[in-house]
Protein backbone atom coordinates (compact mmCIF):
# COMPACT_ATOMS: atom_id res chain seq x y z
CA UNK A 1 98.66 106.55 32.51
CA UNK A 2 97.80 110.33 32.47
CA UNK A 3 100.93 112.48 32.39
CA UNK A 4 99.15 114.97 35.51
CA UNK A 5 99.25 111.66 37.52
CA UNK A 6 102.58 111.65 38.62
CA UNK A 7 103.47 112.61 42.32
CA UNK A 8 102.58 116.54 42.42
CA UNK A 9 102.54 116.88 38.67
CA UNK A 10 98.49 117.70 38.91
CA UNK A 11 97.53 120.99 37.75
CA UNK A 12 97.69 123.49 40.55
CA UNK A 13 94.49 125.78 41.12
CA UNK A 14 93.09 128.37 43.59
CA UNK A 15 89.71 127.50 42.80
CA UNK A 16 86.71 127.91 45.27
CA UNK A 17 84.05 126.35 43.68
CA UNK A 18 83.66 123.04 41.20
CA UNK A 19 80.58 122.84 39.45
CA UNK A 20 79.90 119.56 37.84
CA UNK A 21 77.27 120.11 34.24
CA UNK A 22 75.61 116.72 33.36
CA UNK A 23 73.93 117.43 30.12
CA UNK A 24 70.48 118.81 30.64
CA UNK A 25 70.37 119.94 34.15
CA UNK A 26 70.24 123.75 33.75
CA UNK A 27 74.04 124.08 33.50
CA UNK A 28 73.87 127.18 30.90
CA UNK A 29 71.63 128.66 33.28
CA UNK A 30 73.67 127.81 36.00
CA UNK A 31 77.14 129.09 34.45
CA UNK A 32 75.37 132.59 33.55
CA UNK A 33 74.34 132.86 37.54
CA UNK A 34 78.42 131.87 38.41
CA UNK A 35 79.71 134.70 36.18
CA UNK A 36 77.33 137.21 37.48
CA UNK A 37 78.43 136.18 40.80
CA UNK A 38 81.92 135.60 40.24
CA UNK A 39 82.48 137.55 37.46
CA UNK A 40 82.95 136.27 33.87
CA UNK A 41 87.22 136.86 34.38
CA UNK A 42 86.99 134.36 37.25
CA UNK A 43 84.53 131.55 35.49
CA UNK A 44 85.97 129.37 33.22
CA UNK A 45 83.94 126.49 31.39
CA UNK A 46 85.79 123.34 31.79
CA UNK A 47 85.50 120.03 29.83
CA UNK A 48 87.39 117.27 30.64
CA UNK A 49 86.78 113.86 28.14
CA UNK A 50 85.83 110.92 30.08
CA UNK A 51 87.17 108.61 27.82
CA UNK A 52 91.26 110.19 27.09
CA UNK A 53 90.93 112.83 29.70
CA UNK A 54 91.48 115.31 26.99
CA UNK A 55 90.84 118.70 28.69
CA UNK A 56 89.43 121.71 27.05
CA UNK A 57 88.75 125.19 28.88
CA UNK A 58 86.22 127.46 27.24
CA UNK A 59 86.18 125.27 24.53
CA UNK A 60 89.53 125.61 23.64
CA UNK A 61 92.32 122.59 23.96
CA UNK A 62 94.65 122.62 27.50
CA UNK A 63 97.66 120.91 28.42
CA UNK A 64 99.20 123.77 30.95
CA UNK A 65 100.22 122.73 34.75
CA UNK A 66 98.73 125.61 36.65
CA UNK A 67 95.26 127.54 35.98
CA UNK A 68 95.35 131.54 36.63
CA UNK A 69 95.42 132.80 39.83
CA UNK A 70 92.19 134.92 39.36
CA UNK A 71 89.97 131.88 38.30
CA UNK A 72 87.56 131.01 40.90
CA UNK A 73 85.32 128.40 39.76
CA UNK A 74 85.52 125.74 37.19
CA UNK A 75 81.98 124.39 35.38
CA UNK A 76 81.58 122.00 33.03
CA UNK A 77 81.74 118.62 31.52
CA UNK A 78 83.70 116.16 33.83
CA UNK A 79 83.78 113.51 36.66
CA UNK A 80 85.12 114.34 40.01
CA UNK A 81 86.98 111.52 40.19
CA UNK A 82 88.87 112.35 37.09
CA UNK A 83 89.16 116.45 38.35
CA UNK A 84 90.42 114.85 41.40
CA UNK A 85 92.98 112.90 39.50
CA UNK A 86 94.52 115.64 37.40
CA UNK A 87 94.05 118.57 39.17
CA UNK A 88 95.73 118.84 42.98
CA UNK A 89 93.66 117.98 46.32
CA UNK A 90 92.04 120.76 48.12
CA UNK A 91 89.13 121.27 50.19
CA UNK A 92 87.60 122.78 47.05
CA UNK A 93 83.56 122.21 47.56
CA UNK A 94 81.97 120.43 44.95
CA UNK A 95 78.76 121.27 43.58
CA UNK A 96 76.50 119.63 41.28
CA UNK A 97 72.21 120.14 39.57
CA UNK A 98 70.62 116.40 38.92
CA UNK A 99 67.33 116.23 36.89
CA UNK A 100 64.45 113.41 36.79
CA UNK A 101 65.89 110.85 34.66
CA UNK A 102 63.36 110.49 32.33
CA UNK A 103 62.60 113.98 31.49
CA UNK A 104 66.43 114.24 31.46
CA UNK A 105 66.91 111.92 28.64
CA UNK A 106 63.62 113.10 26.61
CA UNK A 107 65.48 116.67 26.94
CA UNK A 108 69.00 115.32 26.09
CA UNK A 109 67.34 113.98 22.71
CA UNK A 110 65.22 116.76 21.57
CA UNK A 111 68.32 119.20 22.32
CA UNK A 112 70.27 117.33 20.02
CA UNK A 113 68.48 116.80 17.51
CA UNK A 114 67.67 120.57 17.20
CA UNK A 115 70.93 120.52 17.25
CA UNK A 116 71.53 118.20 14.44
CA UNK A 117 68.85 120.00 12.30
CA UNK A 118 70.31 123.57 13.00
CA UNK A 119 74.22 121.85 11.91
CA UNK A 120 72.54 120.60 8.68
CA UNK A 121 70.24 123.36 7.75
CA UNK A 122 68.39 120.72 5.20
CA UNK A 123 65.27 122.98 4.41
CA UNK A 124 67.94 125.08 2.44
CA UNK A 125 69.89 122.70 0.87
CA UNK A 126 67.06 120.60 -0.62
CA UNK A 127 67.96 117.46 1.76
CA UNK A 128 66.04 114.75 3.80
CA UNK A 129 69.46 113.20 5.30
CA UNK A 130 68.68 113.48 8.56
CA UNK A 131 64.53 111.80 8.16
CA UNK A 132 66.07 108.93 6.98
CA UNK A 133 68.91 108.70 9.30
CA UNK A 134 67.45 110.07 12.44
CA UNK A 135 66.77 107.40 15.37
CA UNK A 136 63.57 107.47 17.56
CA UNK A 137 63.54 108.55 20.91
CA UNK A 138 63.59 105.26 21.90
CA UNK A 139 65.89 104.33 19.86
CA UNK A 140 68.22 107.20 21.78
CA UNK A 141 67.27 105.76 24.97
CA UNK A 142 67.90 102.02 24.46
CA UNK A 143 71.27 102.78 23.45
CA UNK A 144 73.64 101.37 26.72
CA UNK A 145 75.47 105.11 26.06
CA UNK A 146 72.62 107.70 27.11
CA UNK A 147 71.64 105.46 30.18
CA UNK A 148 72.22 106.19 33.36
CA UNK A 149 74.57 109.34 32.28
CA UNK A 150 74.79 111.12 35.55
CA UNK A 151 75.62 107.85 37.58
CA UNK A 152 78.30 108.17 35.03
CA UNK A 153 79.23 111.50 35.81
CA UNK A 154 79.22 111.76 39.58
CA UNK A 155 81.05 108.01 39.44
CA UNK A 156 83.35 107.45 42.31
CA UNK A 157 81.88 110.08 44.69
CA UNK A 158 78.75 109.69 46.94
CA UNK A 159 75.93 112.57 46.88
CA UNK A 160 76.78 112.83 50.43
CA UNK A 161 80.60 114.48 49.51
CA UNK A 162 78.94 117.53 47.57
CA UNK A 163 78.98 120.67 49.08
CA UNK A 164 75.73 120.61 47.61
CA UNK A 165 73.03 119.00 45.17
CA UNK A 166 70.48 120.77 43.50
CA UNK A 167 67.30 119.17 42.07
CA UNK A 168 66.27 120.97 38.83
CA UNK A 169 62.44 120.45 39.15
CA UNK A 170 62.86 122.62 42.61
CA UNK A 171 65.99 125.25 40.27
CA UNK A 172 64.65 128.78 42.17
CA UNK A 173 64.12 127.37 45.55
CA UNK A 174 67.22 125.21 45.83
CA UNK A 175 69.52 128.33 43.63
CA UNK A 176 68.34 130.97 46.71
CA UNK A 177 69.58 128.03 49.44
CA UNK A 178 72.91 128.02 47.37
CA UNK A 179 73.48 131.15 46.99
CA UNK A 180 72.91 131.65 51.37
CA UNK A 181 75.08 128.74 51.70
CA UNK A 182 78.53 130.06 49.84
CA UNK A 183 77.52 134.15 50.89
CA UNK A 184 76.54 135.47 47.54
CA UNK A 185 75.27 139.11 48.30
CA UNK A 186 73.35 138.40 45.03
CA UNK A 187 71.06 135.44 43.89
CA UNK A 188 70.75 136.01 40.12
CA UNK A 189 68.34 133.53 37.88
CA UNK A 190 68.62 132.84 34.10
CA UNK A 191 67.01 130.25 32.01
CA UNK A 192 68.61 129.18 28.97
CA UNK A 193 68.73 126.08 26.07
CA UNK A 194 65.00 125.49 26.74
CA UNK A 195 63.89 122.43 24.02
CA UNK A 196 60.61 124.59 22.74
CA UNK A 197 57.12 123.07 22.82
CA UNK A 198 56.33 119.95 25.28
CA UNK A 199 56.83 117.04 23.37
CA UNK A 200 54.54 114.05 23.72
CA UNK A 201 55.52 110.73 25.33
CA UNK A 202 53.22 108.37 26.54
CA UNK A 203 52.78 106.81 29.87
CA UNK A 204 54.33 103.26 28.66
CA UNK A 205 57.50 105.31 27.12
CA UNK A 206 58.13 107.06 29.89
CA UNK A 207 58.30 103.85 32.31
CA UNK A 208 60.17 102.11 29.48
CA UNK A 209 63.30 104.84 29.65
CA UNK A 210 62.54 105.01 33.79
CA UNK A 211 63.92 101.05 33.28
CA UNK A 212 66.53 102.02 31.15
CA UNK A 213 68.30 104.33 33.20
CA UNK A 214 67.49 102.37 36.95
CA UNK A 215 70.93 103.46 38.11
CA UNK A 216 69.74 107.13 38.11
CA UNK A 217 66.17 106.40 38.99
CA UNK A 218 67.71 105.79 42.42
CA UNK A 219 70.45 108.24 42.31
CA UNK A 220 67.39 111.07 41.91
CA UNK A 221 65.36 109.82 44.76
CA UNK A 222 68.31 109.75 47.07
CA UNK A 223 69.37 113.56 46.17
CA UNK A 224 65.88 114.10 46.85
CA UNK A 225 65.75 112.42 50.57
CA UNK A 226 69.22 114.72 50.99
CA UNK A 227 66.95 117.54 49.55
CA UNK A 228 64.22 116.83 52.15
CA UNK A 229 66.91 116.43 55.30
CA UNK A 230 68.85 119.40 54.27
CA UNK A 231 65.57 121.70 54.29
């Protein structure tokens, strides 16, 4: 049992805005726009392990009972339903960015392993490692744990609960309808962790990884129809 869920031992917070990141979904960009609007004092990055509910805030390991008074919106890496069990109940509004599957997970994989290649540096070290090593893209995307990852994330709490849900193919047009929704005097835009050149997948690939993640094949199109009824 978590130590935070004990009567009102949750960490206490004044924030105004929770931003849920799953991977790939223009959270860098997103976080940038927050701490333009917010200023960067008042945005903190927060990662909260799915698995031990280890929490880290701007990359660095927490255990405190209270976040500052001046922090306005948390963004990062975690579940509502795990926020919601550590951290106090409030009317906070939860936000969120989904992505098409498919191009979600082809993105996920070639960000990692530019990743990988970057962390290795092999060219200079006279190494091939990571050629023998490396899986497939397929290979990535049969694997049970890179399917249906933001089903995972948003577990426990229907589309219909955000404050809002932005769709990532529609980033511009959905970030100006945010930003008129919670007041921001100022809509900025920034584009970050692009994976470089198109990569090619074929028709049969794509529908093979479209199976794969099914779960948030469906989750997409119904933040879509929301998409649709809310414009």
């Amino acid at each position: 049992m978590s130590i935070f869920s004990k009567r009102d031992d949750r960490i206490k917070h004044k924030l105004k805005l929770v931003s849920i990141h799953i991977p790939k979904t223009a959270g860098t960009s997103f976080r940038n726009t927050l701490k333009e609007v917010y200023q960067p004092q008042n945005v903190i990055r927060l990662d909260i392990n799915l698995l031990d509910e280890v929490i880290h805030i701007d990359e660095r390991l927490w255990s405190k009972k209270k976040l500052a008074s001046e922090v306005e919106v948390a963004h990062g890496h975690f579940s509502p339903f795990i926020f919601e069990k550590l951290f106090r109940s409030s009317p906070t509004p939860f936000i969120t960015w989904l992505r098409h599957p498919v191009e979600r997970v082809i993105s996920n994989f070639y960000y990692l392993e530019k990743r990988l290649q970057e962390e290795l540096d092999e060219k200079s070290k006279g190494l091939n490692i990571l050629s023998k090593m490396q899986r497939t893209l397929m290979e990535y995307a049969a694997d049970p744990l890179n399917q249906n990852r933001m089903t995972k994330f948003l577990h426990g709490k229907p589309l219909d609960d955000f404050a809002f849900v932005g769709i990532q193919e529609h980033y511009l047009e959905d970030l100006q309808h945010l930003g008129k929704q919670l007041g921001w005097q100022k809509i900025p835009h920034f584009q970050h962790n692009t994976t470089g050149k198109a990569r090619s997948v074929s028709p049969l690939q794509r529908e093979e990884i479209a199976r794969f993640n099914r779960e948030d094949m469906a989750l997409y199109q119904a933040a879509l129809a929301l998409r649709e009824k809310r414009l």
